[in-house]
C-alpha atoms as a PDB file:
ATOM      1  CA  UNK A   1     -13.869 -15.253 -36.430  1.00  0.00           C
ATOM      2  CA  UNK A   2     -10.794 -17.993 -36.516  1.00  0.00           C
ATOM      3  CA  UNK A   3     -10.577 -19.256 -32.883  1.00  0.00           C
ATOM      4  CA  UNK A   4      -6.825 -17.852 -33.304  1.00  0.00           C
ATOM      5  CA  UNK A   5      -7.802 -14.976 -34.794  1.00  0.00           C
ATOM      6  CA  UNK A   6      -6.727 -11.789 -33.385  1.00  0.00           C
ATOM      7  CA  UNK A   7      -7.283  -7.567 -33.749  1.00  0.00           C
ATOM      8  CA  UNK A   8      -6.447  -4.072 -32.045  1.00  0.00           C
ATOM      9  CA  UNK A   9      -8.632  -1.627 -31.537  1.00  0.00           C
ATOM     10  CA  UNK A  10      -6.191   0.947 -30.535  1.00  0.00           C
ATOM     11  CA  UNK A  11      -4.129  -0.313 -28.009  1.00  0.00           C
ATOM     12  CA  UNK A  12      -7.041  -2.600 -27.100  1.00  0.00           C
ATOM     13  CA  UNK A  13      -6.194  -6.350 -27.999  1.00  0.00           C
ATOM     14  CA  UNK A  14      -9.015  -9.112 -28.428  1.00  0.00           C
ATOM     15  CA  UNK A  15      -7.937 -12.784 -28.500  1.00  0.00           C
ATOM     16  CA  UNK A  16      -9.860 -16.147 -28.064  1.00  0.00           C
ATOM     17  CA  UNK A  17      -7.882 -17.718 -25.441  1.00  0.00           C
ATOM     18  CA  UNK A  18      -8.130 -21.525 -24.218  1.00  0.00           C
ATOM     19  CA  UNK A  19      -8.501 -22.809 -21.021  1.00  0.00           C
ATOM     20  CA  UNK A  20      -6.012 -24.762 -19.513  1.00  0.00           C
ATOM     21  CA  UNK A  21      -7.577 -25.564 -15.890  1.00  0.00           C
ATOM     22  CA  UNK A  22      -9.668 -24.669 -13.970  1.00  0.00           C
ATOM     23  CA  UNK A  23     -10.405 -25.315  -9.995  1.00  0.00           C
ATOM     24  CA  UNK A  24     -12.418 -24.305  -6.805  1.00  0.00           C
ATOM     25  CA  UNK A  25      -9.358 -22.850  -4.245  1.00  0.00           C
ATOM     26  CA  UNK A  26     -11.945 -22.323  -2.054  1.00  0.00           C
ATOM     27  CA  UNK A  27     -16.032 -21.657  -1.538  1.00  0.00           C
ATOM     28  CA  UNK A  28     -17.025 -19.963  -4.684  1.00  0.00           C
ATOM     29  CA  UNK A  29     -13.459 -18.852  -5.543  1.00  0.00           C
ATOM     30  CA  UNK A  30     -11.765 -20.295  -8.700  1.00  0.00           C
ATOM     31  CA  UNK A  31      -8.551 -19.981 -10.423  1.00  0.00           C
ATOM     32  CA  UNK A  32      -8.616 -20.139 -13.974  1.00  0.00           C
ATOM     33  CA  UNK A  33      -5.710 -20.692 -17.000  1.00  0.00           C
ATOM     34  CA  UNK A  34      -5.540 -19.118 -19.829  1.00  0.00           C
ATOM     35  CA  UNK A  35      -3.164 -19.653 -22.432  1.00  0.00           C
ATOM     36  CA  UNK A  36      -2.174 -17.125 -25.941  1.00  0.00           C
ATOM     37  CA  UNK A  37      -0.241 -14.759 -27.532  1.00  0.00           C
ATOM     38  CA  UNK A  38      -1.475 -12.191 -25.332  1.00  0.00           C
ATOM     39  CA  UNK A  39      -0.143 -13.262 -21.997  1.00  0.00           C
ATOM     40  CA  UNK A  40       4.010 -11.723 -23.852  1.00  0.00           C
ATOM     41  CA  UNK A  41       1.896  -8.331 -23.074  1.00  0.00           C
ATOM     42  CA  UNK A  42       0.705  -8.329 -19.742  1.00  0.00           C
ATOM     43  CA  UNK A  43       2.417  -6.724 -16.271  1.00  0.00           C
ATOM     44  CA  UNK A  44       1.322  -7.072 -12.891  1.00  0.00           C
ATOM     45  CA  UNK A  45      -1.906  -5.494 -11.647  1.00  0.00           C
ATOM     46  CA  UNK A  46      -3.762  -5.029 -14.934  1.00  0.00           C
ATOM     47  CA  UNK A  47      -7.115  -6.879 -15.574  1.00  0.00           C
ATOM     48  CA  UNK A  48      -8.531  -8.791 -18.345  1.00  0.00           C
ATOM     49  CA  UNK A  49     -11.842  -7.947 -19.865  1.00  0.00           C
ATOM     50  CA  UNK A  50     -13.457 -11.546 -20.250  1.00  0.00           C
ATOM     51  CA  UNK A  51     -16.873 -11.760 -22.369  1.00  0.00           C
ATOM     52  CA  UNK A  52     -19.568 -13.942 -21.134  1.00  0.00           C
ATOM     53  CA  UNK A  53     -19.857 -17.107 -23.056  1.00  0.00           C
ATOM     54  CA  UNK A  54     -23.569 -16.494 -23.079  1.00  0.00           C
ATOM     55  CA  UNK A  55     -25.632 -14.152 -25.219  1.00  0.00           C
ATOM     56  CA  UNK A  56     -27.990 -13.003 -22.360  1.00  0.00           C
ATOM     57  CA  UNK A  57     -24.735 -11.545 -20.464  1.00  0.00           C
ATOM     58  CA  UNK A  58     -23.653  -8.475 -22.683  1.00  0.00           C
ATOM     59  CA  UNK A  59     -21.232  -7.002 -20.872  1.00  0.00           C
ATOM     60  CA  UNK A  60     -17.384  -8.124 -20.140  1.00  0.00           C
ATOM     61  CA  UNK A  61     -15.983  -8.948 -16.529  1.00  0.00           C
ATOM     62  CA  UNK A  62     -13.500  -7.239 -15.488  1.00  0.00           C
ATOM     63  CA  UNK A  63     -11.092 -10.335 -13.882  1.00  0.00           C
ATOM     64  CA  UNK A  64      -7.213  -9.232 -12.339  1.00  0.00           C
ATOM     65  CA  UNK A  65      -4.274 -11.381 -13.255  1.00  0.00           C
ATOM     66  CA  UNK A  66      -2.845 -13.365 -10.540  1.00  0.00           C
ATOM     67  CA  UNK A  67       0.159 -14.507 -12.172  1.00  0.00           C
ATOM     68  CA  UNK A  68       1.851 -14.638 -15.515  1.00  0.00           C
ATOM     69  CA  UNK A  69       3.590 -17.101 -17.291  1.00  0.00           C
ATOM     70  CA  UNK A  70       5.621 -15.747 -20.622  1.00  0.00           C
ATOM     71  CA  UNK A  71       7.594 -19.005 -21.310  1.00  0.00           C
ATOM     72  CA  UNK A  72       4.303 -20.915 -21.784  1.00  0.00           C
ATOM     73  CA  UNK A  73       1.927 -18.001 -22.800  1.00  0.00           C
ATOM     74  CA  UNK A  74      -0.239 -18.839 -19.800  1.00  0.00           C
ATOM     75  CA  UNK A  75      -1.754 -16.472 -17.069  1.00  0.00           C
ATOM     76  CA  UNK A  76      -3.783 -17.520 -13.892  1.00  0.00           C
ATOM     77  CA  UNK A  77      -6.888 -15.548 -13.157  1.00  0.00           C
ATOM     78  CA  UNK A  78      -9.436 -15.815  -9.649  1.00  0.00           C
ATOM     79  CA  UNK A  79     -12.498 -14.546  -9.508  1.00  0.00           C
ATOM     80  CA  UNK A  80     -14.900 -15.345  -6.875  1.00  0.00           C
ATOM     81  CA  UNK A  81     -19.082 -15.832  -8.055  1.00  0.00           C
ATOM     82  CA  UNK A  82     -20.588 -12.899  -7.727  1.00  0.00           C
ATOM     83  CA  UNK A  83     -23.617 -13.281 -10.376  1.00  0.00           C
ATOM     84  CA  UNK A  84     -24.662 -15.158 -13.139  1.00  0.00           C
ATOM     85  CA  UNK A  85     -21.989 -14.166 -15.623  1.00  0.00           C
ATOM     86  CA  UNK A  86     -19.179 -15.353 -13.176  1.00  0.00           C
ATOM     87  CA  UNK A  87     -21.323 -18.423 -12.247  1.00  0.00           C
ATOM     88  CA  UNK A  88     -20.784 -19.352 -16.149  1.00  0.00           C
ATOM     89  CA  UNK A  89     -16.795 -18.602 -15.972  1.00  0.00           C
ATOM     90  CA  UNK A  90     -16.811 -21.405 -13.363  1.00  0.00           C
ATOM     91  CA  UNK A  91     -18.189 -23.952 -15.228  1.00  0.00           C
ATOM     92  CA  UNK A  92     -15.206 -24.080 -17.820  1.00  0.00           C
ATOM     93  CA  UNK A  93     -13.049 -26.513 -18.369  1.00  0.00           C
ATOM     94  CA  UNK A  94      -9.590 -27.606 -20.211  1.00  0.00           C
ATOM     95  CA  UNK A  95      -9.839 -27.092 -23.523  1.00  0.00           C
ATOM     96  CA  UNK A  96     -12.832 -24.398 -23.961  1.00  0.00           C
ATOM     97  CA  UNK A  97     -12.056 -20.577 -25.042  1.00  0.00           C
ATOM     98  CA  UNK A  98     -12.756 -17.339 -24.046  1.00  0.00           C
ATOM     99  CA  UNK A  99     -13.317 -14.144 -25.950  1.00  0.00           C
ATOM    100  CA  UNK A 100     -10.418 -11.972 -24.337  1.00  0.00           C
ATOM    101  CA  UNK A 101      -9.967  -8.199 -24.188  1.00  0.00           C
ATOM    102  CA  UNK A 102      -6.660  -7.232 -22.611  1.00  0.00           C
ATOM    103  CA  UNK A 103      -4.592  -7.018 -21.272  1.00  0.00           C
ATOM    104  CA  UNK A 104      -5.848  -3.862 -19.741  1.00  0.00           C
ATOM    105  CA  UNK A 105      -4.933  -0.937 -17.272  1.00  0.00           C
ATOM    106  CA  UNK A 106      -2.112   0.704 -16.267  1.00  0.00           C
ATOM    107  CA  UNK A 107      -0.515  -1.710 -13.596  1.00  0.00           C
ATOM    108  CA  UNK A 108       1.981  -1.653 -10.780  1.00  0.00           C
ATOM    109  CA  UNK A 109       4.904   0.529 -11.138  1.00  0.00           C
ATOM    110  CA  UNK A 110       7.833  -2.300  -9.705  1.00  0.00           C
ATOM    111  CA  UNK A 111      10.823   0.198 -11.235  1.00  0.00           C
ATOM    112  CA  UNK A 112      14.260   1.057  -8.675  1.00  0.00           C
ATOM    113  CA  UNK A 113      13.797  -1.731  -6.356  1.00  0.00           C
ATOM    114  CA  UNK A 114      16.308  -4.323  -5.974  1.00  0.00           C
ATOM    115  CA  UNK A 115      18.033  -6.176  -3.106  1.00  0.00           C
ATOM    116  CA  UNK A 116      18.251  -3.317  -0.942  1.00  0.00           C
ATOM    117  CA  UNK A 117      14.850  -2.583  -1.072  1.00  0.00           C
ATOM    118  CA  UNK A 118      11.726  -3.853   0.967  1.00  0.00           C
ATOM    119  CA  UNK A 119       7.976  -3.241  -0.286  1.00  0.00           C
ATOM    120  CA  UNK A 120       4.585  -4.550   1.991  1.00  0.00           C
ATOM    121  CA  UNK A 121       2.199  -5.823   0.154  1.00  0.00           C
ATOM    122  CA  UNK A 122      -1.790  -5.409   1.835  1.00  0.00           C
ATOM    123  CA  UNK A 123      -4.596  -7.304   0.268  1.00  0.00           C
ATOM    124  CA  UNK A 124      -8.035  -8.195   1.004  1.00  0.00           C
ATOM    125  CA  UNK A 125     -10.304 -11.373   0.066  1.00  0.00           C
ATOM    126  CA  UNK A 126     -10.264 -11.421  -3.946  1.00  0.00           C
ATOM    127  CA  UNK A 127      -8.312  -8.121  -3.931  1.00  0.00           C
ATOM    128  CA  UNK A 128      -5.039 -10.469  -3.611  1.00  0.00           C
ATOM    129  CA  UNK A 129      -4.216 -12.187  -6.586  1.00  0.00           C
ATOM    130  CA  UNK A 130      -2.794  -9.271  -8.223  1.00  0.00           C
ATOM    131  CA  UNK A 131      -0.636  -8.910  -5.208  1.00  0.00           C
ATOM    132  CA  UNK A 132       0.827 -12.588  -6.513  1.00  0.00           C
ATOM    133  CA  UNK A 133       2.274 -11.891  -9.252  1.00  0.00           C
ATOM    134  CA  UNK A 134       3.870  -8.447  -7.577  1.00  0.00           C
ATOM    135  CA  UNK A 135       6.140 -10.535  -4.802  1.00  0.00           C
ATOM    136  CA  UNK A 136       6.645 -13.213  -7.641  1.00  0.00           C
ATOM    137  CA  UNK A 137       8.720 -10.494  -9.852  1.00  0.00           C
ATOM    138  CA  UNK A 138      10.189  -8.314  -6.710  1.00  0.00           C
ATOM    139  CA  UNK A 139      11.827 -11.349  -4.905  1.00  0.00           C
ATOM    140  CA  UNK A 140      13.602 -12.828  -8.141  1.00  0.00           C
ATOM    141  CA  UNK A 141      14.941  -9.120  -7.933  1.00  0.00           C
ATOM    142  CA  UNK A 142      16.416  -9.722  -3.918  1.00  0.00           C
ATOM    143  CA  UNK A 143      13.303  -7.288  -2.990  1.00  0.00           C
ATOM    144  CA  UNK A 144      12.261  -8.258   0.462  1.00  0.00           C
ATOM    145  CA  UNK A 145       8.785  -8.522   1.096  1.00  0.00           C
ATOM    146  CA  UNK A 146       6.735  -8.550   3.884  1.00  0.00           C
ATOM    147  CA  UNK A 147       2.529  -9.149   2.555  1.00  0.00           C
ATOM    148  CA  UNK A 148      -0.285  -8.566   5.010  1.00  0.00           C
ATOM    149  CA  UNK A 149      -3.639 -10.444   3.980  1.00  0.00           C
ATOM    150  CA  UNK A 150      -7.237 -10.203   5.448  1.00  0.00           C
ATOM    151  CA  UNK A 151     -10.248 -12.388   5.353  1.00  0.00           C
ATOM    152  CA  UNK A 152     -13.907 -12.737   7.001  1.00  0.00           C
ATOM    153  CA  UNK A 153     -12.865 -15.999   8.165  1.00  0.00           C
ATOM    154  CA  UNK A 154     -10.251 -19.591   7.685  1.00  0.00           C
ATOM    155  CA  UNK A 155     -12.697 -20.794   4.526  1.00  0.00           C
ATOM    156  CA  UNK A 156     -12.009 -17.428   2.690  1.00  0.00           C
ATOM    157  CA  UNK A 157      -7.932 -17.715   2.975  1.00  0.00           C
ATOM    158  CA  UNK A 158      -6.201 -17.697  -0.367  1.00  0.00           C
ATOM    159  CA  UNK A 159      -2.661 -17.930  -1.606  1.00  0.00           C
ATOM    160  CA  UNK A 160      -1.259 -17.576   1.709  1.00  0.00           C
ATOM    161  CA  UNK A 161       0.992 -20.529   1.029  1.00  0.00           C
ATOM    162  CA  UNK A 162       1.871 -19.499  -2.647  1.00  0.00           C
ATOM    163  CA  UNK A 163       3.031 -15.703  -1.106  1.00  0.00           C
ATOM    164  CA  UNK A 164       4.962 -17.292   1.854  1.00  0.00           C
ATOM    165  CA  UNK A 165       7.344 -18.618  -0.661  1.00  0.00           C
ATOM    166  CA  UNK A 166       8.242 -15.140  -1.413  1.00  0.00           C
ATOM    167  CA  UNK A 167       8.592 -13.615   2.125  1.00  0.00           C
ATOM    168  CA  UNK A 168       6.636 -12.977   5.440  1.00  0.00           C
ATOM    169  CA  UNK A 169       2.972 -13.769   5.369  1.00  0.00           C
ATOM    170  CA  UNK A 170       0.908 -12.353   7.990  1.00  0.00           C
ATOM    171  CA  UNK A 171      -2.985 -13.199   7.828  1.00  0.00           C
ATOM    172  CA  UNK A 172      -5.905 -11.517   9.748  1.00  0.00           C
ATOM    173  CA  UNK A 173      -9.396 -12.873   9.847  1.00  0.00           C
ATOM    174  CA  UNK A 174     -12.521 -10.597  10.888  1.00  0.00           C
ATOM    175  CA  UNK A 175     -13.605 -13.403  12.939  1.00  0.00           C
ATOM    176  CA  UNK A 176     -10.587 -14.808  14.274  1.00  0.00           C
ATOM    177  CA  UNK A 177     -11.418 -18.161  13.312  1.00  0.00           C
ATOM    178  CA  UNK A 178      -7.466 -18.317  11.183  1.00  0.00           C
ATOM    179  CA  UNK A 179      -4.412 -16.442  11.654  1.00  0.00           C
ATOM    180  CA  UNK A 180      -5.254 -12.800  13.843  1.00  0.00           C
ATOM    181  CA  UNK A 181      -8.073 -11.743  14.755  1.00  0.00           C
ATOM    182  CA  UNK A 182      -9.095  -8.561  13.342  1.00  0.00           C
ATOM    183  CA  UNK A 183      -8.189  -6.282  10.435  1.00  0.00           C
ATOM    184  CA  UNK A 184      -4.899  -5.592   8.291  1.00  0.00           C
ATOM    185  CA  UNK A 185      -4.813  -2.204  10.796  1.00  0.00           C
ATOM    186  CA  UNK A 186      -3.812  -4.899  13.470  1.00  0.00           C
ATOM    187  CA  UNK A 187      -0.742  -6.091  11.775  1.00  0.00           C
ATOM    188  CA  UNK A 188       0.171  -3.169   9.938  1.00  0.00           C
ATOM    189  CA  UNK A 189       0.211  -0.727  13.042  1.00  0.00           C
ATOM    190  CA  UNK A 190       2.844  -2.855  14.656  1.00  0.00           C
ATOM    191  CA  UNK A 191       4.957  -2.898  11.782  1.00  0.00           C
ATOM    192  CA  UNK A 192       8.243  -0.719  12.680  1.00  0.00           C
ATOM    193  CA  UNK A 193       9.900  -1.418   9.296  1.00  0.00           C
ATOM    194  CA  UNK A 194      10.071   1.671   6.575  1.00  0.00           C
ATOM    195  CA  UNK A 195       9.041   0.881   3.358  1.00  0.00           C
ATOM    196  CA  UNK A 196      10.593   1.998   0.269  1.00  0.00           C
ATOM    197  CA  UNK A 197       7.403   0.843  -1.699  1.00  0.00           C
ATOM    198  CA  UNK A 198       3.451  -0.303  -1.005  1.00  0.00           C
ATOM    199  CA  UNK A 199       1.143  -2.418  -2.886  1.00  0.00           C
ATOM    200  CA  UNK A 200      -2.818  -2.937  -2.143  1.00  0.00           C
ATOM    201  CA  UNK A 201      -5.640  -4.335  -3.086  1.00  0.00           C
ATOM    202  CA  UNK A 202      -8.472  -4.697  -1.298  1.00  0.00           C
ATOM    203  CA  UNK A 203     -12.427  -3.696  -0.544  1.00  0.00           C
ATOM    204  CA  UNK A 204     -13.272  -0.237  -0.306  1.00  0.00           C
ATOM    205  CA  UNK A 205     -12.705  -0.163   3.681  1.00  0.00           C
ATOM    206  CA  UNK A 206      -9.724  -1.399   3.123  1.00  0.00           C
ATOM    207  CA  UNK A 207      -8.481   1.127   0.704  1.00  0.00           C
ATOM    208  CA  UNK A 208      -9.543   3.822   2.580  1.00  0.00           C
ATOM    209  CA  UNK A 209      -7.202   2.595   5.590  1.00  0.00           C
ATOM    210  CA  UNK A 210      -4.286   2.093   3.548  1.00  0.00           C
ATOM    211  CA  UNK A 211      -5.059   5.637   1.185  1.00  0.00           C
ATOM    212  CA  UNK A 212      -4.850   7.622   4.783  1.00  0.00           C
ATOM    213  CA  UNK A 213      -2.349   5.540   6.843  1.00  0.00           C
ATOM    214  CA  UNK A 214       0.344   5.940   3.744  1.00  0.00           C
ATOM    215  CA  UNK A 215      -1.440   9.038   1.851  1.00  0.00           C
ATOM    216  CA  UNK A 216       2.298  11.334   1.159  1.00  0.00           C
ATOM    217  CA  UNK A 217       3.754   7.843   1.069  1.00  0.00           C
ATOM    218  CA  UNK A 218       5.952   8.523  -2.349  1.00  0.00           C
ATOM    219  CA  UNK A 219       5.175   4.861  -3.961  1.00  0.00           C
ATOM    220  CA  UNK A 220       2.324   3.910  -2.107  1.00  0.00           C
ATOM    221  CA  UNK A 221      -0.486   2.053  -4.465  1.00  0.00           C
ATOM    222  CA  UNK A 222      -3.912   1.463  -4.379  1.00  0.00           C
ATOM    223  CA  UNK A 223      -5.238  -1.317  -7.174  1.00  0.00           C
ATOM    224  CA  UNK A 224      -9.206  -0.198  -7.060  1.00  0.00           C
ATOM    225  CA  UNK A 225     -11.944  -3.011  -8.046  1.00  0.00           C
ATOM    226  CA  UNK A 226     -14.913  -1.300  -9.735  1.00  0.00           C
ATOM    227  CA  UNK A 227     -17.984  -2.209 -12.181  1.00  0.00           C
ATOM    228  CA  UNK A 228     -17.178  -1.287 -15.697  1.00  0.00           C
ATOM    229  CA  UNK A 229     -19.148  -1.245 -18.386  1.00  0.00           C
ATOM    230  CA  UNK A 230     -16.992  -0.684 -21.989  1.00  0.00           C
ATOM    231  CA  UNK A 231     -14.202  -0.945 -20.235  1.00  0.00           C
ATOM    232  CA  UNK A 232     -12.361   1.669 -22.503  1.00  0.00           C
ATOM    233  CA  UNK A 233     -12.614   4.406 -20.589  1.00  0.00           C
ATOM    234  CA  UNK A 234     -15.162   5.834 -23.172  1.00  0.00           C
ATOM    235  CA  UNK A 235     -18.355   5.385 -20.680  1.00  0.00           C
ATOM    236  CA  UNK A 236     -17.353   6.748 -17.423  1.00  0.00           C
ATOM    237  CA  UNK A 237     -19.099   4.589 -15.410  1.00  0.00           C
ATOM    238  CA  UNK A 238     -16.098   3.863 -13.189  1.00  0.00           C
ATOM    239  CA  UNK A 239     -15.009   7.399 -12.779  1.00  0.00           C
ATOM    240  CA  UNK A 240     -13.405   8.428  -9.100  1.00  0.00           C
ATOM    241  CA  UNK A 241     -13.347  12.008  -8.222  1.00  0.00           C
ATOM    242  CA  UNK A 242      -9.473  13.907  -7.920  1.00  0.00           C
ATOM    243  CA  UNK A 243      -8.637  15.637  -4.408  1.00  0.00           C
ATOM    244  CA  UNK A 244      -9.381  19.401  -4.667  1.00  0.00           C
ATOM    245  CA  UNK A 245     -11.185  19.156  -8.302  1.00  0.00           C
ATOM    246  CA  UNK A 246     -14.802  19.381  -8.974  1.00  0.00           C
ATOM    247  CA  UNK A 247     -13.687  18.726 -12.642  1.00  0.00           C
ATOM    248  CA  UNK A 248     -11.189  16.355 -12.712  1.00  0.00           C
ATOM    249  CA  UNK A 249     -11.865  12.701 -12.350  1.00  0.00           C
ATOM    250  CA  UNK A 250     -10.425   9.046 -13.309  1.00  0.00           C
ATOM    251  CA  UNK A 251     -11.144   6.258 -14.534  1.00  0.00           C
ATOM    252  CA  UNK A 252     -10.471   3.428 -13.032  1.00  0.00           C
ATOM    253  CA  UNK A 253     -10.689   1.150 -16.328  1.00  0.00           C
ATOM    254  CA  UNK A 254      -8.452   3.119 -18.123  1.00  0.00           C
ATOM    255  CA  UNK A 255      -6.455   5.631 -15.654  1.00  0.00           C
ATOM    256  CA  UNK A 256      -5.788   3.001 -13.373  1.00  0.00           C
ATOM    257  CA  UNK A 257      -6.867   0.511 -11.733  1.00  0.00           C
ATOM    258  CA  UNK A 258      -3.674   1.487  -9.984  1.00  0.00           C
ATOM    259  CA  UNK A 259      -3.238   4.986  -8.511  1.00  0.00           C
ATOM    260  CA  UNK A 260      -0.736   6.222  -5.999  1.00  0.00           C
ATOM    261  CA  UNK A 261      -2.305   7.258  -2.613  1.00  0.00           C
ATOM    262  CA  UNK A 262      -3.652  10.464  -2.164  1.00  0.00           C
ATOM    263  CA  UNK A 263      -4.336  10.722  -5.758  1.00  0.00           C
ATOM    264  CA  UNK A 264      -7.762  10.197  -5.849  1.00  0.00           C
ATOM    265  CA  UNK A 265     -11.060  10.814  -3.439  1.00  0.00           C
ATOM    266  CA  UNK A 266     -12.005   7.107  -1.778  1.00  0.00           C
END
């Protein structure tokens, strides 16, 4: 195929899109640029499906967009190493491609907010870029925002100075080694401030706290990380049960991977 060459299968796009940078934020944590057509599509909280630039790895990585650049077609994308396929991603550099599916999911609803309005944002370790790109889009609006971050420790802190320019930054550490010790729970407990609007993203624990604390919250949303195989919602292997339904499930590939809280069983 034409290194610019690009097709739909159904509302599924593939590109070849080239690297712009790439570099280490912090241990085994890397943002990546990306640059093509496809970036004029994308919202905040969806996920590109990025194929392995090896033939041994078969299946795509599921990788959330950060932030998103329409003037000059570029996105930002950070992954942390978890395997061998990701452990290839980080050994791109300017001027290489990648075969792109995207940009995929359903996203974060950001509709009826404006200066009057104040949203929290919550994420967790690599569950924050998509939070980025969330306070990037509600503060040109007048949206105040107030973001809550955790990490295991000070080497694991990312984007804290990136979301700062958008509003309060408050950042927890498990070992109290950066920031507060503890969980989000700490900071978010203490929080007296209603909300007309919640973002997350986050590991499991995580999302379990924030599903309960704001479960009949009315735009409360959870962004779920899961392994995905087609990543088409055709193989329901990251399918999430529905409350009060032994029949009805999601998936989060193609249902979400944003849902509103108390929408599905965590």
């Amino acid at each position: 195929m034409n290194p610019t060459c690009k097709k739909r299968m159904g509302a599924i796009r593939l590109e070849t899109m080239k690297v712009v940078a790439q570099e280490e934020i912090a241990p085994a944590i890397f943002e990546l640029v990306l640059e093509g057509e496809m970036v004029e599509a994308m919202r905040a909280g969806q996920f590109l499906h990025l194929r392995v630039p090896d033939d041994a790895h078969l299946l795509r990585r599921p990788i959330s967009i950060s932030s998103i650049d329409k003037v000059n077609k570029q996105c930002h994308l950070i992954y942390r190493i978890e395997g061998a396929g990701t452990a290839i991603f980080s050994t791109l550099s300017q001027g290489d491609t990648l075969d792109v599916m995207g940009p995929q999911g359903n996203g974060f609803d950001l509709s009826d907010l404006d200066e009057q309005s104040q949203i929290l944002l919550v994420g967790g370790g690599i569950g924050v870029p998509p939070l980025l790109e969330v306070a990037k889009e509600l503060h040109a609006r007048g949206v105040k925002v107030v973001t809550v971050l955790g990490f295991a420790n000070k080497d694991a802190v990312i984007l804290e100075t990136e979301l700062a320019q958008y509003g309060q930054v408050f950042v927890t550490t498990d070992d109290g080694s950066y920031g507060i010790k503890g969980n989000v729970s700490v900071v978010i407990k203490d929080l007296d401030n209603q909300f007309d609007a919640v973002y997350s993203c986050g590991a499991p624990g995580m999302m379990k706290y924030i599903n309960q604390t704001f479960y009949d919250h009315p735009r409360a949303y959870l962004s779920l990380e899961s392994r995905m195989a087609c990543g088409m919602g055709a193989c329901y292997a990251c399918v999430l049960k529905v409350p009060e339904s032994e029949t009805v499930s999601q998936r989060v590939c193609e249902d979400g991977p944003v849902f509103r809280t108390g929408t599905v069983v965590l």
